[in-house]
PDB file of N, CA and C in Angstrom:
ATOM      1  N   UNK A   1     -34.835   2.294   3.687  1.00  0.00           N
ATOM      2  CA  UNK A   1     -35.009   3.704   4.003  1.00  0.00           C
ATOM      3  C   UNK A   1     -34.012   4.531   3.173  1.00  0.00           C
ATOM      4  N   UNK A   2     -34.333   5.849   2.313  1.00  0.00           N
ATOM      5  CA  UNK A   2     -33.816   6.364   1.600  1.00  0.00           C
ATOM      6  C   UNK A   2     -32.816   7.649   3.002  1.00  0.00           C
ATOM      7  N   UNK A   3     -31.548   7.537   2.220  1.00  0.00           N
ATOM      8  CA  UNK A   3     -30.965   8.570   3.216  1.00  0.00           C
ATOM      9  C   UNK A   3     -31.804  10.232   2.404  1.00  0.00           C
ATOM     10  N   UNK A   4     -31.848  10.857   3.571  1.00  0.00           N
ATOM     11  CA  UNK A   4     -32.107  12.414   3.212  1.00  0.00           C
ATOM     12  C   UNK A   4     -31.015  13.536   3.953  1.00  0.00           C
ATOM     13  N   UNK A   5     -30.577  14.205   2.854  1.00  0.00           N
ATOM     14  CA  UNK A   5     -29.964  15.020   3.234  1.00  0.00           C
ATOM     15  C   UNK A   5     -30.378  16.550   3.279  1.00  0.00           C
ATOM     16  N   UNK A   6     -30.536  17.177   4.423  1.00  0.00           N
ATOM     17  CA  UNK A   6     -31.348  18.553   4.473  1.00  0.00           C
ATOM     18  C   UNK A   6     -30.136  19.516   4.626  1.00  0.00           C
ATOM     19  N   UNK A   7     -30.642  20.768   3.377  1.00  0.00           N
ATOM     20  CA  UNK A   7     -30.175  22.056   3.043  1.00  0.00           C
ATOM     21  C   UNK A   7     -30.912  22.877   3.722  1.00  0.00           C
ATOM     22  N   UNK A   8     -29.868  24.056   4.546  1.00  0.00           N
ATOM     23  CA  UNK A   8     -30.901  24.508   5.160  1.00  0.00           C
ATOM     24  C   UNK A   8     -31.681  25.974   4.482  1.00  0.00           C
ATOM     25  N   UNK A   9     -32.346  26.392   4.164  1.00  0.00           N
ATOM     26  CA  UNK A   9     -33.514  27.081   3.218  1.00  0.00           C
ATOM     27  C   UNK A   9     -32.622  28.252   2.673  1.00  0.00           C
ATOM     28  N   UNK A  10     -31.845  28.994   3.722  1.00  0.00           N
ATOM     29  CA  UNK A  10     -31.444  30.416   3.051  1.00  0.00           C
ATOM     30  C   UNK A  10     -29.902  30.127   2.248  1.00  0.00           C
ATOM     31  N   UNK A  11     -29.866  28.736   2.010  1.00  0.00           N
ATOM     32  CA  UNK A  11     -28.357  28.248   1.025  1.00  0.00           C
ATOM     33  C   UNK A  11     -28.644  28.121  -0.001  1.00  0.00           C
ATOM     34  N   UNK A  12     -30.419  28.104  -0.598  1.00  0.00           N
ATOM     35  CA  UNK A  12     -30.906  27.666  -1.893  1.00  0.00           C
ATOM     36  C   UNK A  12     -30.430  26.227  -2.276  1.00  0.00           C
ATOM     37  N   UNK A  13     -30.985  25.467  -3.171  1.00  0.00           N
ATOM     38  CA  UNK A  13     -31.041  24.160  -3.170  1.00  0.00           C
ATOM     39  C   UNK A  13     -29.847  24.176  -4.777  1.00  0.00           C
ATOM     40  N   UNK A  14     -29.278  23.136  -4.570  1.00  0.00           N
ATOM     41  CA  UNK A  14     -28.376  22.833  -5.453  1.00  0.00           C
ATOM     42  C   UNK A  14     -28.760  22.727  -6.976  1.00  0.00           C
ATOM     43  N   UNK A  15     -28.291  22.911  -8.312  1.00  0.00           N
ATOM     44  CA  UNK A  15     -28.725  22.518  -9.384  1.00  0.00           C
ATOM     45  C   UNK A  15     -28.627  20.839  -9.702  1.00  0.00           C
ATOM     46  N   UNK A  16     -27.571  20.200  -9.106  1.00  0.00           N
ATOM     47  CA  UNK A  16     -27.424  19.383  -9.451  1.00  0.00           C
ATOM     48  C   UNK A  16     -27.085  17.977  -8.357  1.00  0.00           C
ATOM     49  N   UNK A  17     -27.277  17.117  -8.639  1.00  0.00           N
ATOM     50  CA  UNK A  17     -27.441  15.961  -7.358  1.00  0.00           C
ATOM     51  C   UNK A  17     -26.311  15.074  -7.925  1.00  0.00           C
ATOM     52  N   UNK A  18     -25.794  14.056  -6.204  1.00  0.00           N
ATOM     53  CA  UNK A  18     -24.629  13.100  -6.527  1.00  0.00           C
ATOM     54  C   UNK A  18     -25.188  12.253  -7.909  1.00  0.00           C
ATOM     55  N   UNK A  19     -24.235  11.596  -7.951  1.00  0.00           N
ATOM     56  CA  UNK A  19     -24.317  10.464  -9.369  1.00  0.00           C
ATOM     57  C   UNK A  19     -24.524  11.030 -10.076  1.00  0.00           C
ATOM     58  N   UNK A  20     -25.169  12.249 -10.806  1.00  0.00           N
ATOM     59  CA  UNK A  20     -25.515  12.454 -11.991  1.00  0.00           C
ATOM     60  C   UNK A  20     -23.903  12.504 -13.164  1.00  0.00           C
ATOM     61  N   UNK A  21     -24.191  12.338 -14.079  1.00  0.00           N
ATOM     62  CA  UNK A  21     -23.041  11.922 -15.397  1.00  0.00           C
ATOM     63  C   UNK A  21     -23.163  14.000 -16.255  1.00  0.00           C
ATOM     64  N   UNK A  22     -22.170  14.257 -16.153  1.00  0.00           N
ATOM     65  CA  UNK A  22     -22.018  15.888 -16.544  1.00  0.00           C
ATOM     66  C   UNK A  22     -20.827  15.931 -17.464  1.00  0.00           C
ATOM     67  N   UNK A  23     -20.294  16.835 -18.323  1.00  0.00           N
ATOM     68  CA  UNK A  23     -19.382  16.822 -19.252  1.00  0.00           C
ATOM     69  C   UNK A  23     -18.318  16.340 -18.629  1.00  0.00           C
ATOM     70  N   UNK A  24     -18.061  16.704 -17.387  1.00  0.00           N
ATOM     71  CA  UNK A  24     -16.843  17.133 -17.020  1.00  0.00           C
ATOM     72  C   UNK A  24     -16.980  15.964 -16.021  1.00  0.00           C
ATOM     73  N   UNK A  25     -17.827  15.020 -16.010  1.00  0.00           N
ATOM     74  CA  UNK A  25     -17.638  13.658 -14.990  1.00  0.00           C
ATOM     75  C   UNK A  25     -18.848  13.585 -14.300  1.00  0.00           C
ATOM     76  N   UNK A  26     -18.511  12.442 -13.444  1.00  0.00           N
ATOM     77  CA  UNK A  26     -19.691  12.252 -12.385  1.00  0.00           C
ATOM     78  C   UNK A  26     -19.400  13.023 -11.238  1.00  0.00           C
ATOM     79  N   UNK A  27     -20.765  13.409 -10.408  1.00  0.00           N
ATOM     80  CA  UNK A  27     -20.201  14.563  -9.079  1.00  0.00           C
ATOM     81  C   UNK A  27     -21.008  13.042  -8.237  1.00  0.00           C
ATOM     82  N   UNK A  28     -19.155  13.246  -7.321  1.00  0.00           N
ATOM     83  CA  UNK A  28     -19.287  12.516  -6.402  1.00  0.00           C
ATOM     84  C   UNK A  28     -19.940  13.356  -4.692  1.00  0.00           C
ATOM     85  N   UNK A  29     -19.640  14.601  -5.139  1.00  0.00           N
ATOM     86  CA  UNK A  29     -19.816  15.690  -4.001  1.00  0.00           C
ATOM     87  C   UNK A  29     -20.426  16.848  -3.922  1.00  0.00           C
ATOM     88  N   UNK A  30     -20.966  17.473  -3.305  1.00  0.00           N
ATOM     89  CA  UNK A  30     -20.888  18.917  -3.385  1.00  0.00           C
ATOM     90  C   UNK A  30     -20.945  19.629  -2.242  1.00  0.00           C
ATOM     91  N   UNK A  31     -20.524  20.555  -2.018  1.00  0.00           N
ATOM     92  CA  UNK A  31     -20.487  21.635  -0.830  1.00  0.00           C
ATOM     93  C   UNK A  31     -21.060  22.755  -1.003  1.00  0.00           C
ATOM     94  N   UNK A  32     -21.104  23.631   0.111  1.00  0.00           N
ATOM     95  CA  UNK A  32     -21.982  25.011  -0.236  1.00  0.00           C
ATOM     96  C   UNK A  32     -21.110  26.353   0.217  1.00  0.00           C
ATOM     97  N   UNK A  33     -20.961  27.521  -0.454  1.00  0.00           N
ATOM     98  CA  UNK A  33     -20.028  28.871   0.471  1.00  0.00           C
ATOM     99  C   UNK A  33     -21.476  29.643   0.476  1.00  0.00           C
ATOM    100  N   UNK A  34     -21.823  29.870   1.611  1.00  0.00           N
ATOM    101  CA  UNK A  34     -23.259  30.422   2.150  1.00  0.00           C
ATOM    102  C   UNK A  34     -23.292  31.583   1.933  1.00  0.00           C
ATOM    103  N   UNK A  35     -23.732  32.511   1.551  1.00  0.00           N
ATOM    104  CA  UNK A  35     -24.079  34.072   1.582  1.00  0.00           C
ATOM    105  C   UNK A  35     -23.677  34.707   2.842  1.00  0.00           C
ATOM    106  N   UNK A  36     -22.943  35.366   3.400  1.00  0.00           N
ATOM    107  CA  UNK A  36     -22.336  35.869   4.459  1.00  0.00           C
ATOM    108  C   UNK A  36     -21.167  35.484   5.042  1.00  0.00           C
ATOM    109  N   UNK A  37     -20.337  34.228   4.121  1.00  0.00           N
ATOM    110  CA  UNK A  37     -19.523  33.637   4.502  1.00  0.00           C
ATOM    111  C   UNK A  37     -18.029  34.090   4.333  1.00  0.00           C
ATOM    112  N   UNK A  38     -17.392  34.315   4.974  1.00  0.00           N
ATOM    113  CA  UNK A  38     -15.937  34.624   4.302  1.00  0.00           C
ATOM    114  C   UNK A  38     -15.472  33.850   3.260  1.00  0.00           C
ATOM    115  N   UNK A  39     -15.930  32.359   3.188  1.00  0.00           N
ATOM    116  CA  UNK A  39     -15.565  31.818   1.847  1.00  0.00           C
ATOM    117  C   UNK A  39     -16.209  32.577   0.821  1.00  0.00           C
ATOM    118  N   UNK A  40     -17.801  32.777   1.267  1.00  0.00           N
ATOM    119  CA  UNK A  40     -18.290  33.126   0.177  1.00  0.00           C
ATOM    120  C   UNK A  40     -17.657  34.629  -0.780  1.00  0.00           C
ATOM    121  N   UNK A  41     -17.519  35.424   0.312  1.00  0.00           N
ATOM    122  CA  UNK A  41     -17.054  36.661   0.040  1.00  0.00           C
ATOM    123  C   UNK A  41     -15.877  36.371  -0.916  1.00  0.00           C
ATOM    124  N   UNK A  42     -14.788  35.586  -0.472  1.00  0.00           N
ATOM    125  CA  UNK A  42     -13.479  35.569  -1.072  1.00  0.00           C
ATOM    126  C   UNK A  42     -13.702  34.324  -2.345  1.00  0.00           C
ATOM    127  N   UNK A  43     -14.040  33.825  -2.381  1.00  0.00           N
ATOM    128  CA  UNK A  43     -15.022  32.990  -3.550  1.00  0.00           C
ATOM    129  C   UNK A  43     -15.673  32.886  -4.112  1.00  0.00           C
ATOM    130  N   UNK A  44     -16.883  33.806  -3.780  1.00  0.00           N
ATOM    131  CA  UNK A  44     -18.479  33.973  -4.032  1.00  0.00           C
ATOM    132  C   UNK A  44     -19.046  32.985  -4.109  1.00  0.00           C
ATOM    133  N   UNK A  45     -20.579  33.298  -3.319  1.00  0.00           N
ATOM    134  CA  UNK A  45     -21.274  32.368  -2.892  1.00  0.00           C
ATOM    135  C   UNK A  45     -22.003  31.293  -3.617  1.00  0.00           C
ATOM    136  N   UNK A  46     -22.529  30.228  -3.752  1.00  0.00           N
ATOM    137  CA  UNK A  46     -23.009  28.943  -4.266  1.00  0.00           C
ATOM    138  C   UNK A  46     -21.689  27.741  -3.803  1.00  0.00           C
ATOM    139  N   UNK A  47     -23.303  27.044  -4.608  1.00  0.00           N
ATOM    140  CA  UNK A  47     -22.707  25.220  -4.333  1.00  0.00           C
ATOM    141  C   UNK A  47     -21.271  24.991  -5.567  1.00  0.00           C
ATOM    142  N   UNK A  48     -20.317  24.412  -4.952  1.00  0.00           N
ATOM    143  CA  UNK A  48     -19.359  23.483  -5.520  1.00  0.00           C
ATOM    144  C   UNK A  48     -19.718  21.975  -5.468  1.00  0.00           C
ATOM    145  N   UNK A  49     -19.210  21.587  -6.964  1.00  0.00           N
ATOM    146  CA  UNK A  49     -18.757  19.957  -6.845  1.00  0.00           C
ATOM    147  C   UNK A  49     -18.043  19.459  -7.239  1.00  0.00           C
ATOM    148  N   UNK A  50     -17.791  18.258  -6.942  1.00  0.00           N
ATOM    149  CA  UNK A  50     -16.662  17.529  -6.567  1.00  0.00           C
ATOM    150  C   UNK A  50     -16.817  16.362  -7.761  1.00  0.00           C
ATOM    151  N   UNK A  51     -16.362  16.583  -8.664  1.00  0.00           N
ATOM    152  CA  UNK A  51     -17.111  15.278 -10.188  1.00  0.00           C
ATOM    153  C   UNK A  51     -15.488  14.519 -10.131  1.00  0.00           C
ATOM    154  N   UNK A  52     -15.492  13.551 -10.575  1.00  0.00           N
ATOM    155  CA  UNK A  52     -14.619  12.666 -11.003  1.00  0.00           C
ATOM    156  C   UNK A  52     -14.958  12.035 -12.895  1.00  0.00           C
ATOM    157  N   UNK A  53     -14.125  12.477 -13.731  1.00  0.00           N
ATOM    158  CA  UNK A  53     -13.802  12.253 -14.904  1.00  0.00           C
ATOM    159  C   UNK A  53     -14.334  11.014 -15.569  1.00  0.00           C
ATOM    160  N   UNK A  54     -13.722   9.579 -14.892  1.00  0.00           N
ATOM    161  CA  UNK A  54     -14.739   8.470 -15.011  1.00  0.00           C
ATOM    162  C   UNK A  54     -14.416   7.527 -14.151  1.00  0.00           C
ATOM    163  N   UNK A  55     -14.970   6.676 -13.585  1.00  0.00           N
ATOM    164  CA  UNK A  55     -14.826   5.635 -12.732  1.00  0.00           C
ATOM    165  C   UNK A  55     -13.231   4.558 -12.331  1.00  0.00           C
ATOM    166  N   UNK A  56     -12.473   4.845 -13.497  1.00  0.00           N
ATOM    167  CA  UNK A  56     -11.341   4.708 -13.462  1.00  0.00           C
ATOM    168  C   UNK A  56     -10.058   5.460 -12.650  1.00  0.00           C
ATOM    169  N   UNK A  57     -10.990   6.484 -12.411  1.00  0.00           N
ATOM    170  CA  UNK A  57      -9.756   7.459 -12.493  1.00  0.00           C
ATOM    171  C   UNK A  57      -9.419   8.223 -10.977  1.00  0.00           C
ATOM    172  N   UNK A  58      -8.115   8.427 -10.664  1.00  0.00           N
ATOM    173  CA  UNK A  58      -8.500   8.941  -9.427  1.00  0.00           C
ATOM    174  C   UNK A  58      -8.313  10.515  -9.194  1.00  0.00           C
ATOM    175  N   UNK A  59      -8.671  10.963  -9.949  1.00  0.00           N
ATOM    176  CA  UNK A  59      -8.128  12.631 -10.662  1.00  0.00           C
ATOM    177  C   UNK A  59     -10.033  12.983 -10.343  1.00  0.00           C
ATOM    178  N   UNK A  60      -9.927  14.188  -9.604  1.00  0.00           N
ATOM    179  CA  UNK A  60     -11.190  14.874  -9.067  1.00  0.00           C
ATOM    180  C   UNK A  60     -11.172  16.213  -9.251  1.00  0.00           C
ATOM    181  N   UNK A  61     -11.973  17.212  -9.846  1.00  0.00           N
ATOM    182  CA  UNK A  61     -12.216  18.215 -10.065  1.00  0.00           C
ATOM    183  C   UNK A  61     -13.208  19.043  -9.114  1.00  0.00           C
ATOM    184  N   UNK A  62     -13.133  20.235  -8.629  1.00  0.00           N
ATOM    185  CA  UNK A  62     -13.932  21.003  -8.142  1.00  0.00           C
ATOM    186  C   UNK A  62     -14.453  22.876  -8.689  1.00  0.00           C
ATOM    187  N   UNK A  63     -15.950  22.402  -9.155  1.00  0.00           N
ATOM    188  CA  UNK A  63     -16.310  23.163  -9.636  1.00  0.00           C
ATOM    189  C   UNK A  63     -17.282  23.301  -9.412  1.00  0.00           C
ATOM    190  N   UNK A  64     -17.732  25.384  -9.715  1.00  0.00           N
ATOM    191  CA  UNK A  64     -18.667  25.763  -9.600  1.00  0.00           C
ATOM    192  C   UNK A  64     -20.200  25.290 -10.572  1.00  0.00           C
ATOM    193  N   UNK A  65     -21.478  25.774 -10.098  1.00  0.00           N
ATOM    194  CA  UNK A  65     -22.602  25.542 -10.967  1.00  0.00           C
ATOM    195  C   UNK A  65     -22.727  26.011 -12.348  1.00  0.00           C
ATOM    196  N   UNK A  66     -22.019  27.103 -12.629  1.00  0.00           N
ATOM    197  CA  UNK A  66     -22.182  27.747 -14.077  1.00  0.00           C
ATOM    198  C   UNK A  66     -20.860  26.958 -14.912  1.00  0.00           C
ATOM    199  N   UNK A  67     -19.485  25.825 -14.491  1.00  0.00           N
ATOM    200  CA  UNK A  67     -18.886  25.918 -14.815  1.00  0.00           C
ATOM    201  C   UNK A  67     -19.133  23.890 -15.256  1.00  0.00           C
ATOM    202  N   UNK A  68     -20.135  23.870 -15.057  1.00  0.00           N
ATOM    203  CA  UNK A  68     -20.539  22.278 -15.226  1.00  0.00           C
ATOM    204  C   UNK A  68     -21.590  22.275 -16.499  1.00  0.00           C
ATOM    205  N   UNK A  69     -21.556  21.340 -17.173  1.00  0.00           N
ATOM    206  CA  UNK A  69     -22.226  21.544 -18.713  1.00  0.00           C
ATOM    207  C   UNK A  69     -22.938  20.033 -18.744  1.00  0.00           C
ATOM    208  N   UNK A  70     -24.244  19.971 -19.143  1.00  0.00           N
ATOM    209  CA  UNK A  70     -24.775  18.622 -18.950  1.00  0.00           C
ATOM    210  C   UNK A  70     -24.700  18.308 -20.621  1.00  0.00           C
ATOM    211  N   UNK A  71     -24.476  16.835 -19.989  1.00  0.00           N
ATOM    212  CA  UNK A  71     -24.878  15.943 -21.366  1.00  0.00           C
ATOM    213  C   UNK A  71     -26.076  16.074 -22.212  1.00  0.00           C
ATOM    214  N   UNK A  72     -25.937  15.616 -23.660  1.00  0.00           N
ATOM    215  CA  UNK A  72     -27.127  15.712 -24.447  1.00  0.00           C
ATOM    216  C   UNK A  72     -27.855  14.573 -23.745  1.00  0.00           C
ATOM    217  N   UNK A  73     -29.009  13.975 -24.446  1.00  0.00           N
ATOM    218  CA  UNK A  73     -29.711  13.119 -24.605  1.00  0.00           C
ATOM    219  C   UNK A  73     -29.051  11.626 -24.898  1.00  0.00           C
ATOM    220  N   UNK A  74     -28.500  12.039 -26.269  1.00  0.00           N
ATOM    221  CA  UNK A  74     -27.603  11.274 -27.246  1.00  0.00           C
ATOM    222  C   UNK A  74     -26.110  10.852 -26.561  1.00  0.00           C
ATOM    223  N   UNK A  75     -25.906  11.763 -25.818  1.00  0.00           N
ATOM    224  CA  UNK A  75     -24.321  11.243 -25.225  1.00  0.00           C
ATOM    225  C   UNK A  75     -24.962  10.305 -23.942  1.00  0.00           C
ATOM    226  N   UNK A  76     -25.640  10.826 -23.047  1.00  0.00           N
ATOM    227  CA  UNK A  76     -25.773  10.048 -22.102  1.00  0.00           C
ATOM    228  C   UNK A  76     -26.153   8.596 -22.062  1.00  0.00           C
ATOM    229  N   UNK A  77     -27.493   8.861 -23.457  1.00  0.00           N
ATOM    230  CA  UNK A  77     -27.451   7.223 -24.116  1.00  0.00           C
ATOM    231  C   UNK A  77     -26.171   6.418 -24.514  1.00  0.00           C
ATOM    232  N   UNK A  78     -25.564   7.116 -25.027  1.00  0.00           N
ATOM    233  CA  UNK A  78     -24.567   6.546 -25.227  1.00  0.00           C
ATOM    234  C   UNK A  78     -23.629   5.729 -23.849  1.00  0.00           C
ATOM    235  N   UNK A  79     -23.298   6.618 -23.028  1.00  0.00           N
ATOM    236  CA  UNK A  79     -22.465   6.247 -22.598  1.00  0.00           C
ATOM    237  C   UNK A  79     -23.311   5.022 -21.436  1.00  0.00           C
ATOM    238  N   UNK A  80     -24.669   5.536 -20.775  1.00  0.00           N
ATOM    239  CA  UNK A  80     -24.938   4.102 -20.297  1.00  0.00           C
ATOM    240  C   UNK A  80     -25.272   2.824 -20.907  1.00  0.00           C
ATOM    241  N   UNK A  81     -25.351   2.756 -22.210  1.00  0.00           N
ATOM    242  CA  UNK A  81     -25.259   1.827 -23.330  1.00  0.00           C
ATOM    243  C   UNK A  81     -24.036   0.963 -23.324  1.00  0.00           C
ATOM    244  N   UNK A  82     -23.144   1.744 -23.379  1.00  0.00           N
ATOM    245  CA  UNK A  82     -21.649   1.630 -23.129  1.00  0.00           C
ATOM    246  C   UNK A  82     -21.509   0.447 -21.642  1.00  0.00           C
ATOM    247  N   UNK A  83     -22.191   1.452 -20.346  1.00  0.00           N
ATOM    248  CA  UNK A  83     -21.683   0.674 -19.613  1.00  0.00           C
ATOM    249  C   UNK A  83     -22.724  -0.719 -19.132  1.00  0.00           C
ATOM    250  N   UNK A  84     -23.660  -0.500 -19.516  1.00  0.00           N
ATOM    251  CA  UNK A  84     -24.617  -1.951 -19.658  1.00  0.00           C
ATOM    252  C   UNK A  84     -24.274  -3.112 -20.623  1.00  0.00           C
ATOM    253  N   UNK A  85     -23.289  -2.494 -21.739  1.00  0.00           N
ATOM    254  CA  UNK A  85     -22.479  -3.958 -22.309  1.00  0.00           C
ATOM    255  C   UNK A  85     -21.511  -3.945 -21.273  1.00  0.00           C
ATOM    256  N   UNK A  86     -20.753  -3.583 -20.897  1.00  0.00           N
ATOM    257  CA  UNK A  86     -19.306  -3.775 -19.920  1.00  0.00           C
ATOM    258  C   UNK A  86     -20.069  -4.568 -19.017  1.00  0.00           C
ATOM    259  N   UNK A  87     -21.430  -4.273 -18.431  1.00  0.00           N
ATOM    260  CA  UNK A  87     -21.599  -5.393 -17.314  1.00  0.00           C
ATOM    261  C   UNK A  87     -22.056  -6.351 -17.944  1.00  0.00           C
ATOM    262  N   UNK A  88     -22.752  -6.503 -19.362  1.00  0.00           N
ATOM    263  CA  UNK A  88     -23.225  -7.769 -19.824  1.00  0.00           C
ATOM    264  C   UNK A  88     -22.076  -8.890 -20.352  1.00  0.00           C
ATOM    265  N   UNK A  89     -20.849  -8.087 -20.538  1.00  0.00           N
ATOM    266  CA  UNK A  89     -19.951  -8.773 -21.253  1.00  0.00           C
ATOM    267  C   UNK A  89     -19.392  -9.306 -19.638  1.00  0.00           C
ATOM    268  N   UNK A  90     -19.149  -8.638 -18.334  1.00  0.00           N
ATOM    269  CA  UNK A  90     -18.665  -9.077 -17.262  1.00  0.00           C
ATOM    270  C   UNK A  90     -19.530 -10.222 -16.855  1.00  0.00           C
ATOM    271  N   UNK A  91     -20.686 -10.205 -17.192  1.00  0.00           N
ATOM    272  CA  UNK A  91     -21.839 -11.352 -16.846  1.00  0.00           C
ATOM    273  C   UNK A  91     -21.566 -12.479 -17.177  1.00  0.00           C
ATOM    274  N   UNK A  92     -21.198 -12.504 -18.728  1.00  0.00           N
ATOM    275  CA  UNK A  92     -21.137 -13.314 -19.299  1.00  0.00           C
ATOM    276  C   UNK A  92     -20.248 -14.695 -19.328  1.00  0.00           C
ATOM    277  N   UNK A  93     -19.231 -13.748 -18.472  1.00  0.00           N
ATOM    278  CA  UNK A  93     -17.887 -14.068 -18.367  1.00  0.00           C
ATOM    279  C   UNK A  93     -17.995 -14.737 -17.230  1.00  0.00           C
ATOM    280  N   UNK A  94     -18.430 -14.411 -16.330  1.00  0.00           N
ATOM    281  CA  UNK A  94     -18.634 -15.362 -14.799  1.00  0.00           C
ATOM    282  C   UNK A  94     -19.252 -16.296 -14.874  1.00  0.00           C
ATOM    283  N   UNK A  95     -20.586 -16.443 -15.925  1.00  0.00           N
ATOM    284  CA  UNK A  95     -21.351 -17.427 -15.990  1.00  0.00           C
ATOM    285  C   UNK A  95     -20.595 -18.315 -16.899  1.00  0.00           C
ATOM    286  N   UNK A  96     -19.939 -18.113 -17.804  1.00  0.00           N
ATOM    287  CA  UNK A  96     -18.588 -19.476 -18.102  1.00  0.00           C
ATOM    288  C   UNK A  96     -17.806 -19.644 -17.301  1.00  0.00           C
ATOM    289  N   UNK A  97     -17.491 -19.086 -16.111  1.00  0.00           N
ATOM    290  CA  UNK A  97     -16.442 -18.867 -15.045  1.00  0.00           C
ATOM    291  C   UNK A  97     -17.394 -20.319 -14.331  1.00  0.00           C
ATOM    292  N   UNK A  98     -18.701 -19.799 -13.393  1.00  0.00           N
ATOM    293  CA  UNK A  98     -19.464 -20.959 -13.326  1.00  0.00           C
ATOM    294  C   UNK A  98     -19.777 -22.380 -13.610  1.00  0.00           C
ATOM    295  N   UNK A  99     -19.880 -22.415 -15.049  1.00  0.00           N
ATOM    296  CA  UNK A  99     -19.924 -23.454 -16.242  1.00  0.00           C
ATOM    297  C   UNK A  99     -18.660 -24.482 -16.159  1.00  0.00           C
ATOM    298  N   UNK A 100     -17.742 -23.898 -15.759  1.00  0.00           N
ATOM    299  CA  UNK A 100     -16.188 -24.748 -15.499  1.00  0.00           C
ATOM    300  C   UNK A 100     -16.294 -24.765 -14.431  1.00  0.00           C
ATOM    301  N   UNK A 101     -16.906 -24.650 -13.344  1.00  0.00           N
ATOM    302  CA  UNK A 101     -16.134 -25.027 -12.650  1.00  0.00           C
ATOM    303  C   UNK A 101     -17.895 -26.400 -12.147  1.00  0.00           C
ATOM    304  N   UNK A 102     -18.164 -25.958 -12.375  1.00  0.00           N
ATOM    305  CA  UNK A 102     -19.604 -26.505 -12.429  1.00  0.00           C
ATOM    306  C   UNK A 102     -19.463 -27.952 -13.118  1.00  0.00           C
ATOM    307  N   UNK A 103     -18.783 -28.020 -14.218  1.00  0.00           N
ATOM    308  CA  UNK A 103     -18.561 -29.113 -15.777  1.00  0.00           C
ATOM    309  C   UNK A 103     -17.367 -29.458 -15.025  1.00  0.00           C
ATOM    310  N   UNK A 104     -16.662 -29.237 -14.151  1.00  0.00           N
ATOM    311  CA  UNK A 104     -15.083 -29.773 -14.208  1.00  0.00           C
ATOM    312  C   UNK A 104     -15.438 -30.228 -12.645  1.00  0.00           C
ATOM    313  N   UNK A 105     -16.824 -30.277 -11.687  1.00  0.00           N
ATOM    314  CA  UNK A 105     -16.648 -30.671 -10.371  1.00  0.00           C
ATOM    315  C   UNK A 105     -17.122 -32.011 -11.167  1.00  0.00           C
ATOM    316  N   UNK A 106     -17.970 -32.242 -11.749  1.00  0.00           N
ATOM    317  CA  UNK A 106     -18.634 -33.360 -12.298  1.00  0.00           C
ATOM    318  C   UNK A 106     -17.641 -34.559 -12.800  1.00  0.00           C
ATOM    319  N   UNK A 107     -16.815 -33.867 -13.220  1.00  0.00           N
ATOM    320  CA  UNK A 107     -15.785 -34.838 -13.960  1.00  0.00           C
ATOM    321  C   UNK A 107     -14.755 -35.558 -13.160  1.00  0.00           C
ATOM    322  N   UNK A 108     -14.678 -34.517 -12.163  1.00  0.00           N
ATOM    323  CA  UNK A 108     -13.943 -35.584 -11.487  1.00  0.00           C
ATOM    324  C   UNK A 108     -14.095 -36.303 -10.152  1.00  0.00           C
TER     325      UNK A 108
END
């Protein structure tokens, strides 16, 4: 079962959803300052998010919708390219991890 999360109609719907990969990181979050809100007033109103830089890191940013910039085509290829060798090379590595210990129960 897919979780659903409901916005309620007069907050308008977000530009952008968790996980997605954006200049400025992945958004792990987002929140809303509602139209009538004292946040909104003293903030102005729309969605914030909450992106993190890269998976490493524990440094989190919070920013507005106009202040988030999406990836090209070309970068995003890139970078999940990037991280589909990191897991193929981690793969690789367990399955010789396996292989010894697999080759070394035999032996003795």
């Amino acid at each position: 079962m897919q979780p659903t999360i409901s916005i309620p109609q007069h907050w308008g719907y977000p530009c952008f959803a968790f996980n997605q990969r954006r200049h400025q990181g992945l958004i792990l979050g987002l929140y809303c300052y509602p139209s009538g809100t004292e946040l909104a007033e003293q903030f102005d109103e729309g969605w914030r998010y909450v992106l993190m830089p890269n998976k490493n890191s524990d440094e989190i940013s919070y920013l507005q919708e106009n202040q988030i910039q999406p990836l090209s085509p070309e970068e995003l290829f890139t970078q999940i390219t990037a991280e589909i060798d990191f897991y193929q090379q981690q793969i690789a590595i367990r399955q010789q991890q396996l292989a010894a210990i697999t080759g070394g129960a035999s032996n003795g």
